[in-house]
Protein backbone atom coordinates (compact mmCIF):
# COMPACT_ATOMS: atom_id res chain seq x y z
CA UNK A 1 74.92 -1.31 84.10
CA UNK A 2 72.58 -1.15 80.60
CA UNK A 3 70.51 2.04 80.76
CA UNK A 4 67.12 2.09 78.98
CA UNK A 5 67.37 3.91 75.27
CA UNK A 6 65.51 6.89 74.96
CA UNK A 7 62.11 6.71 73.51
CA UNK A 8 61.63 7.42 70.27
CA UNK A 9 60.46 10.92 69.39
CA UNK A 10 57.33 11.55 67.55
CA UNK A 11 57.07 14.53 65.63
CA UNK A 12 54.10 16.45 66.23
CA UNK A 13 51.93 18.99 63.92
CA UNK A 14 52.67 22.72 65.14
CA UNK A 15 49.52 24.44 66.22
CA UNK A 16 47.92 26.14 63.40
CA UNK A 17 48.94 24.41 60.90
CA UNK A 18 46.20 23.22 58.39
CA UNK A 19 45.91 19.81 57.33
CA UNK A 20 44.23 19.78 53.96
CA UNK A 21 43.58 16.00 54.18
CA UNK A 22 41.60 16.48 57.57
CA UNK A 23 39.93 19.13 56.58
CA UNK A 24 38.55 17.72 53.19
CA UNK A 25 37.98 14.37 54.38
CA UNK A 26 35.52 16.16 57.36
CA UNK A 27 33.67 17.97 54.94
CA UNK A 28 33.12 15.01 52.38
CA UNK A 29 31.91 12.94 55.16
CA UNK A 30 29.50 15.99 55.91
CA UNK A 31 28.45 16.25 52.05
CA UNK A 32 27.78 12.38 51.92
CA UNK A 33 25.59 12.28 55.21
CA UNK A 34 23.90 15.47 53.72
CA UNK A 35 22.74 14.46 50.33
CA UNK A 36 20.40 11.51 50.74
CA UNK A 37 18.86 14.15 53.08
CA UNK A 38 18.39 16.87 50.94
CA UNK A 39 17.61 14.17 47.69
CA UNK A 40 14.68 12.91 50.47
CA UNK A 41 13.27 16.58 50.96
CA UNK A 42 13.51 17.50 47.30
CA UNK A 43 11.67 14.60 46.35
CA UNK A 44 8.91 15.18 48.97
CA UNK A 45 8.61 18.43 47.97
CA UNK A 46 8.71 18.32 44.52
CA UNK A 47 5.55 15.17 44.64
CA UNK A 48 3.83 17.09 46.99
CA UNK A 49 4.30 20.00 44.24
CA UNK A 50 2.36 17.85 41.27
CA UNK A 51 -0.18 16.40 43.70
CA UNK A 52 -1.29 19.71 45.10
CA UNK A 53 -4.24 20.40 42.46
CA UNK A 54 -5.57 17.09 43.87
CA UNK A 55 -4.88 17.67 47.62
CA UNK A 56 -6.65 21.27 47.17
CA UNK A 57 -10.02 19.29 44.86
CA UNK A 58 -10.33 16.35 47.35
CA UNK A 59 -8.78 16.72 50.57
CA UNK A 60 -8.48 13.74 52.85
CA UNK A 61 -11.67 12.59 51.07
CA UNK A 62 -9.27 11.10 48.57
CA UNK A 63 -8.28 8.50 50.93
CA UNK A 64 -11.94 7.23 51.26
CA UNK A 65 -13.37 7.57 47.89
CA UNK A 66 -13.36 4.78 45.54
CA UNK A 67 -13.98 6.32 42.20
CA UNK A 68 -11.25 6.55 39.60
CA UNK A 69 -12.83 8.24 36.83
CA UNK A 70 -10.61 10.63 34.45
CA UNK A 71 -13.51 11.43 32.27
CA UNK A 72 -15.61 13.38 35.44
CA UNK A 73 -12.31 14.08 37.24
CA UNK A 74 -13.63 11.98 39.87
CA UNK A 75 -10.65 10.06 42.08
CA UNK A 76 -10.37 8.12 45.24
CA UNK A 77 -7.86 5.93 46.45
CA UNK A 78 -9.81 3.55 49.17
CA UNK A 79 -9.93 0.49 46.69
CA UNK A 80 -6.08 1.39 45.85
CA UNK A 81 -4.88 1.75 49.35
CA UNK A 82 -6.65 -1.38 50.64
CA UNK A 83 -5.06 -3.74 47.46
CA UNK A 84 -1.60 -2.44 49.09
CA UNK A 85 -2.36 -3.31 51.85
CA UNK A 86 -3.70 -6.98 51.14
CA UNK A 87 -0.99 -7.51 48.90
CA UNK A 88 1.59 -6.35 51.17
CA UNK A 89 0.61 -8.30 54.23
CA UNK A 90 -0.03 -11.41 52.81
CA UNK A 91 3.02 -11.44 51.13
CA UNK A 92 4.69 -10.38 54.27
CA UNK A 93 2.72 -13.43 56.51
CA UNK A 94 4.22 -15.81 53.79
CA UNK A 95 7.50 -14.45 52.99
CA UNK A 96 8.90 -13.55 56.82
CA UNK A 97 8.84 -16.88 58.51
CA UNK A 98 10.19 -18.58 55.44
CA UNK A 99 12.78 -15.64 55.67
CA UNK A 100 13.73 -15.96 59.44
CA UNK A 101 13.66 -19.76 58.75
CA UNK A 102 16.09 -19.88 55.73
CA UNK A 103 18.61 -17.19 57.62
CA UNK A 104 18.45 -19.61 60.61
CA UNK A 105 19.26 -23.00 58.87
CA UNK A 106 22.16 -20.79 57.13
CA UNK A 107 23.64 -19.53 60.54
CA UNK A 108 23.08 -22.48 62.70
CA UNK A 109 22.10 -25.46 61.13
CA UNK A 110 23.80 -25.68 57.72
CA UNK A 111 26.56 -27.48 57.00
CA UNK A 112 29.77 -25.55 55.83
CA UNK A 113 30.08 -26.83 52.54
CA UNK A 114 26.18 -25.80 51.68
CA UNK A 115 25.82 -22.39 53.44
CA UNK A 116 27.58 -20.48 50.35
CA UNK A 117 26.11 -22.23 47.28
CA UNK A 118 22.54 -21.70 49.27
CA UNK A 119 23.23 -18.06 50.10
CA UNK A 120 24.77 -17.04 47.04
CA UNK A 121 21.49 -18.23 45.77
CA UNK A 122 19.07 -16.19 47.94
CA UNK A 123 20.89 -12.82 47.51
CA UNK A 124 20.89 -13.89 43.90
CA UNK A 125 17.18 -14.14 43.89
CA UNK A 126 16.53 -10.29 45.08
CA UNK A 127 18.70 -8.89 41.70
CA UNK A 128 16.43 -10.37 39.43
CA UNK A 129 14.53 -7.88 37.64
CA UNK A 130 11.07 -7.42 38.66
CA UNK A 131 9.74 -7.09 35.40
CA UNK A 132 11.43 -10.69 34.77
CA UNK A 133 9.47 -11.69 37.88
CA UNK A 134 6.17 -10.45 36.66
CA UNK A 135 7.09 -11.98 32.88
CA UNK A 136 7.20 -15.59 35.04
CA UNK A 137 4.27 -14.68 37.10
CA UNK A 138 1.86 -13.98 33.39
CA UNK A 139 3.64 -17.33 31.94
CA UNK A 140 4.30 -19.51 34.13
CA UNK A 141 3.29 -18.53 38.01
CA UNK A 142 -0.71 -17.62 37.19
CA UNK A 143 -1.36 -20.50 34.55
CA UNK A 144 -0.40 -22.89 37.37
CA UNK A 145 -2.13 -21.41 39.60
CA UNK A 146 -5.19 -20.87 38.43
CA UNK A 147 -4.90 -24.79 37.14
CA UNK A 148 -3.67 -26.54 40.08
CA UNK A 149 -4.08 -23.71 42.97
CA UNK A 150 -6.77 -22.13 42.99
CA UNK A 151 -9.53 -25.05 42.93
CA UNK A 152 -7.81 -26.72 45.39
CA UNK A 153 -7.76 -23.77 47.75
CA UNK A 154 -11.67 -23.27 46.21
CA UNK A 155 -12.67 -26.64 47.62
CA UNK A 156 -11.13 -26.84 50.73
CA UNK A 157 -11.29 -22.95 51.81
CA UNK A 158 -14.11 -21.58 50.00
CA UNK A 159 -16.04 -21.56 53.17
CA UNK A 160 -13.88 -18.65 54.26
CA UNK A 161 -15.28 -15.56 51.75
CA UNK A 162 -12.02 -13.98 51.18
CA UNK A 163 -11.24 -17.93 49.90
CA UNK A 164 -14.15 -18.05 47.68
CA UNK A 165 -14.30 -17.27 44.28
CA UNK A 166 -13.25 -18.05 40.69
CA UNK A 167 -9.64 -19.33 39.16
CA UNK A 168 -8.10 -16.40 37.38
CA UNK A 169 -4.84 -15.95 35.99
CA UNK A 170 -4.37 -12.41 37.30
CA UNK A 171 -5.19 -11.44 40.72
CA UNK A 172 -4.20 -10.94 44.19
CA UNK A 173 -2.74 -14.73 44.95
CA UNK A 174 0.03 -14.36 42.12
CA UNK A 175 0.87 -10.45 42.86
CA UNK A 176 0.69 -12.00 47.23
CA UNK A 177 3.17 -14.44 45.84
CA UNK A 178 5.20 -12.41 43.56
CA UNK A 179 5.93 -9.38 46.48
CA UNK A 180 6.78 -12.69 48.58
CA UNK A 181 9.79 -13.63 45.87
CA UNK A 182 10.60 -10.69 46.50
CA UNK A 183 11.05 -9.87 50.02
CA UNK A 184 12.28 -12.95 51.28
CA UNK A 185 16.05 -12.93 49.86
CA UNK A 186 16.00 -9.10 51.99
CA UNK A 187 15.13 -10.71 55.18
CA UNK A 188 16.43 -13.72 54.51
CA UNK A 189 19.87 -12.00 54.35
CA UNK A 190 19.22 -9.88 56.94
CA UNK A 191 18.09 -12.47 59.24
CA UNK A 192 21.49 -14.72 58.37
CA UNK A 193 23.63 -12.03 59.07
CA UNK A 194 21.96 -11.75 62.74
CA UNK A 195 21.89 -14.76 63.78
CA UNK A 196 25.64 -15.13 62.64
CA UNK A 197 26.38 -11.94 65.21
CA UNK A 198 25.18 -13.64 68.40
CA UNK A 199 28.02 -14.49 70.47
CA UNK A 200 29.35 -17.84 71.04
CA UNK A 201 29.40 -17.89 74.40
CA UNK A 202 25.84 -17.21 75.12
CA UNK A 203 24.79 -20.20 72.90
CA UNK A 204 27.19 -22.05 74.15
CA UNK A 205 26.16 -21.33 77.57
CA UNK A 206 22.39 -22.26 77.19
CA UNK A 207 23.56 -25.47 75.75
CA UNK A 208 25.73 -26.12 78.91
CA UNK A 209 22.88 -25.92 80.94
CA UNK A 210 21.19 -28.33 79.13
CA UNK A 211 18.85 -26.65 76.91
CA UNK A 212 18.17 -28.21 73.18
CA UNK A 213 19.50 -26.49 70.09
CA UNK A 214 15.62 -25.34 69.47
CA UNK A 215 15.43 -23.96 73.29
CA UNK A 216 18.64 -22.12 72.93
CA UNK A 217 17.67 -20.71 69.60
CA UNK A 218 14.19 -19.52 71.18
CA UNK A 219 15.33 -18.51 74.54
CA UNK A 220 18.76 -16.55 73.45
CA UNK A 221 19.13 -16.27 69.55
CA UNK A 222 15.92 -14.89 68.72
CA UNK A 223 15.99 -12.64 71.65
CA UNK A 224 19.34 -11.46 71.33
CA UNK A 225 18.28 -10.26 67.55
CA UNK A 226 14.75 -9.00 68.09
CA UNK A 227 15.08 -5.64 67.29
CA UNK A 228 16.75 -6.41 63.97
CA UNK A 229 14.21 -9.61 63.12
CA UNK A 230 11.62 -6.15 63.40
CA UNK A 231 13.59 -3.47 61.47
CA UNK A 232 14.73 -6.59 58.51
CA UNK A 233 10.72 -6.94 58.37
CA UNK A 234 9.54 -3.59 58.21
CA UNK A 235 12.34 -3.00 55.75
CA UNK A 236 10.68 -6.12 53.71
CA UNK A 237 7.21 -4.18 54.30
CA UNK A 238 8.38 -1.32 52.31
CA UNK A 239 9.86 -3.33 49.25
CA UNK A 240 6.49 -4.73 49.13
CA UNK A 241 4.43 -1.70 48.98
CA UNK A 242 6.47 0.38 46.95
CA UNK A 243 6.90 -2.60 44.02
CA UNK A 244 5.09 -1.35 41.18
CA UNK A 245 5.95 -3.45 37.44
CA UNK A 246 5.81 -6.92 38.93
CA UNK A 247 2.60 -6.55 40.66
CA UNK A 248 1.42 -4.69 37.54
CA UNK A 249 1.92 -7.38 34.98
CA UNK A 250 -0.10 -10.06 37.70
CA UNK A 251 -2.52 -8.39 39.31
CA UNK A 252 -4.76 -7.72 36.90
CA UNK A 253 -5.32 -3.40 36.88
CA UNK A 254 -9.02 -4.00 37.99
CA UNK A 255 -10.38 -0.79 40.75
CA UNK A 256 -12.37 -2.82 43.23
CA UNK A 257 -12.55 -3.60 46.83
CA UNK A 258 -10.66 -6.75 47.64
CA UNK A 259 -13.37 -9.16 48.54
CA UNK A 260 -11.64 -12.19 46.74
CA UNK A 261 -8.23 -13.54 46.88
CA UNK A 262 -8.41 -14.58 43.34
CA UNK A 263 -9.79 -11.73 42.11
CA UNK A 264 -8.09 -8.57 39.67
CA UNK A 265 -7.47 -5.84 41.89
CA UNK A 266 -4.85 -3.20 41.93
CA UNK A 267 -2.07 -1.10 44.06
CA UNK A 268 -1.18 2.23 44.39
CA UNK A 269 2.13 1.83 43.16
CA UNK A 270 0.92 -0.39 40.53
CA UNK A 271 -1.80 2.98 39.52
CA UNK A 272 0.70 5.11 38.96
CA UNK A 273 3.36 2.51 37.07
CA UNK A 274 0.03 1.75 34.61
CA UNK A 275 -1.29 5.30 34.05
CA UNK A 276 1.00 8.29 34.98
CA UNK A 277 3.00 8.25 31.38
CA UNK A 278 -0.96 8.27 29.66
CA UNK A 279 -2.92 10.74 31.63
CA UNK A 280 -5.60 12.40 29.86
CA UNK A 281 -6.40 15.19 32.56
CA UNK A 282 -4.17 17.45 35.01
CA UNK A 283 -6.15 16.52 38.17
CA UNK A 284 -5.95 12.89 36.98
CA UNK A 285 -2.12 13.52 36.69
CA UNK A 286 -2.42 15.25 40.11
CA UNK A 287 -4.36 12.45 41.61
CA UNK A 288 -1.23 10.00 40.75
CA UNK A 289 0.99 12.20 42.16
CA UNK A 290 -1.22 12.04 45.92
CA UNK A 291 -1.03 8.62 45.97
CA UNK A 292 2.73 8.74 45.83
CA UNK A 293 2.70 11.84 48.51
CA UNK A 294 0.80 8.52 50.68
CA UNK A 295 3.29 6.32 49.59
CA UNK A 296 5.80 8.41 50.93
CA UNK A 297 3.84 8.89 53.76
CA UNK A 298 3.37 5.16 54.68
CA UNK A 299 7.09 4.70 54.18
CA UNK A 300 8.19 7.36 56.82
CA UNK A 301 5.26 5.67 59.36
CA UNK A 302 6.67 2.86 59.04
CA UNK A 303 10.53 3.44 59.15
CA UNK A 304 9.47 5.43 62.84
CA UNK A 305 7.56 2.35 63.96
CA UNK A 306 10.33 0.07 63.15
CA UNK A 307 12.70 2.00 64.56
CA UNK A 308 10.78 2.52 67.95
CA UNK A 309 10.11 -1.24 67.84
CA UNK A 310 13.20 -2.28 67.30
CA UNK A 311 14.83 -0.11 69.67
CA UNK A 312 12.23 -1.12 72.53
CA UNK A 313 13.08 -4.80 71.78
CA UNK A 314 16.60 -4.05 72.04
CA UNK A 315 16.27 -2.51 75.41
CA UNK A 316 14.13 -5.07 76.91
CA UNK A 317 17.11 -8.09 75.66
CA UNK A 318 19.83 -5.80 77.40
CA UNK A 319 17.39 -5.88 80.47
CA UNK A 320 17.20 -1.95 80.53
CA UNK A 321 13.22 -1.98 79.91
């Protein structure tokens, strides 16, 4: 009669013994998760640091004034915040369907032999440099579109104020455009790689029950990635605000309250790209540095709201909202 063979014995560690590999592996992992942490408050700290003269002269007044005047020390950062935020939105209402759109057609509706040559070219598109971008957008981008562009949009849109307005080479429209080259290869690639991680089965499923490929796309795809679609947008948000050369070279450098989408205007990232290396004055100096303590400051608001969005979106597709 064959008897089992005995099981193979496994030679445990004694107690107490150290294991150098363990132990230096846990606290590299510890280091590596600590850093961008303490690189984050250092920065903070150190911005907050140069801006303080100007935090103590203007207080939250800075956000609402709309001087910028180095020769009576006189600075406000209204006219600056507001150009971010045109710039950033509009690029944003442009850029993110186009995004979601281009990640869709490379998950689902691509054929095999054209979804790498076409993504290979959108992730190629966000490492050009953006001072190559804004090079194209002062030779090429605002020429045409002050030319072609512009008077068209004049004549059919100029009833709308923010539409009306004069052809210029440098503006809003070509810095709008340029942050949207910009942003859509980063949620164009995050959008592919979520629609690519909804399961088969649920897509198959929808289509067994007799839904169209667009009903199963809008009733379980987008669903299913909601959260994500949020965070890859917000994440596009920041790239937008925080671009500084590009927008620089387009945009024109004029202080003034957007009233025109053709119009020079300027950003606060695109202030402090333009004028920190040339400052005449210390407060003027300081003044650069508060508008990159509100940069910072509109980063972090919006990394929390897309991360509460995203997460409430998430629980209301698993059904636990």
């Amino acid at each position: 009669m064959a008897t089992d063979a005995p099981a193979p014995s496994i030679a445990l560690p004694k107690k107490g013994r150290p294991r150098f590999g363990d132990i230096g592996l846990r606290w590299l992992a510890l280091a590596a998760a600590v850093l961008p942490v303490v690189i984050m408050v250092l920065i903070a700290y150190e911005v907050t640091r140069q801006a303080w003269p100007s935090i103590q002269e203007f207080g939250l007044g800075f956000i609402t004034g709309n001087e910028w005047n180095a020769v009576t020390d006189k600075f406000g950062a209204r006219d600056l915040i507001l150009g971010t935020a045109v710039t950033s939105v509009v690029a944003l209402l442009i850029a993110v369907p186009m995004a979601i759109a281009i990640g869709l057609f490379l998950a689902e509706f691509s054929p095999r032999w054209l979804r790498t040559p076409v993504g290979l070219m959108v992730e190629l598109l966000a490492a050009i440099p953006s001072v190559v971008l804004g090079l194209w957008g002062i030779l090429v981008m605002g020429p045409f579109l002050a030319e072609h562009v512009e008077p068209w949009m004049i004549d059919h849109l100029g009833f709308i104020p923010f539409f009306d307005g004069f052809p210029s080479n440098q503006g809003l429209l070509p810095a709008c455009l340029i942050l949207t080259i910009m942003v859509v290869p980063i949620v164009a690639s995050i959008s592919r790689e979520l629609f690519l991680s909804v399961p088969g089965d649920l897509k198959q499923g929808a289509m067994a029950l007799g839904s169209t490929r667009w009903e199963m796309v809008r009733s379980v795809m987008v669903p299913q990635v909601s959260g994500g679609l949020v965070a890859g947008t917000m994440l596009g948000f920041g790239r937008a605000v925080g671009e500084a050369i590009a927008v620089t070279q387009v945009i024109g450098g004029a202080l003034r309250t957007p009233s025109s989408i053709y119009a020079p205007a300027d950003t606060m990232a695109s202030r402090i790209a333009a004028q920190y290396a040339g400052t005449p004055t210390a407060l003027s100096k300081a003044s650069l540095a508060y508008l990159a303590v509100l940069l910072l400051i509109i980063s972090l608001i919006t990394n929390i709201a897309a991360q509460l969005i995203s997460g409430r979106l998430q629980r209301r597709s698993r059904g636990l909202a």
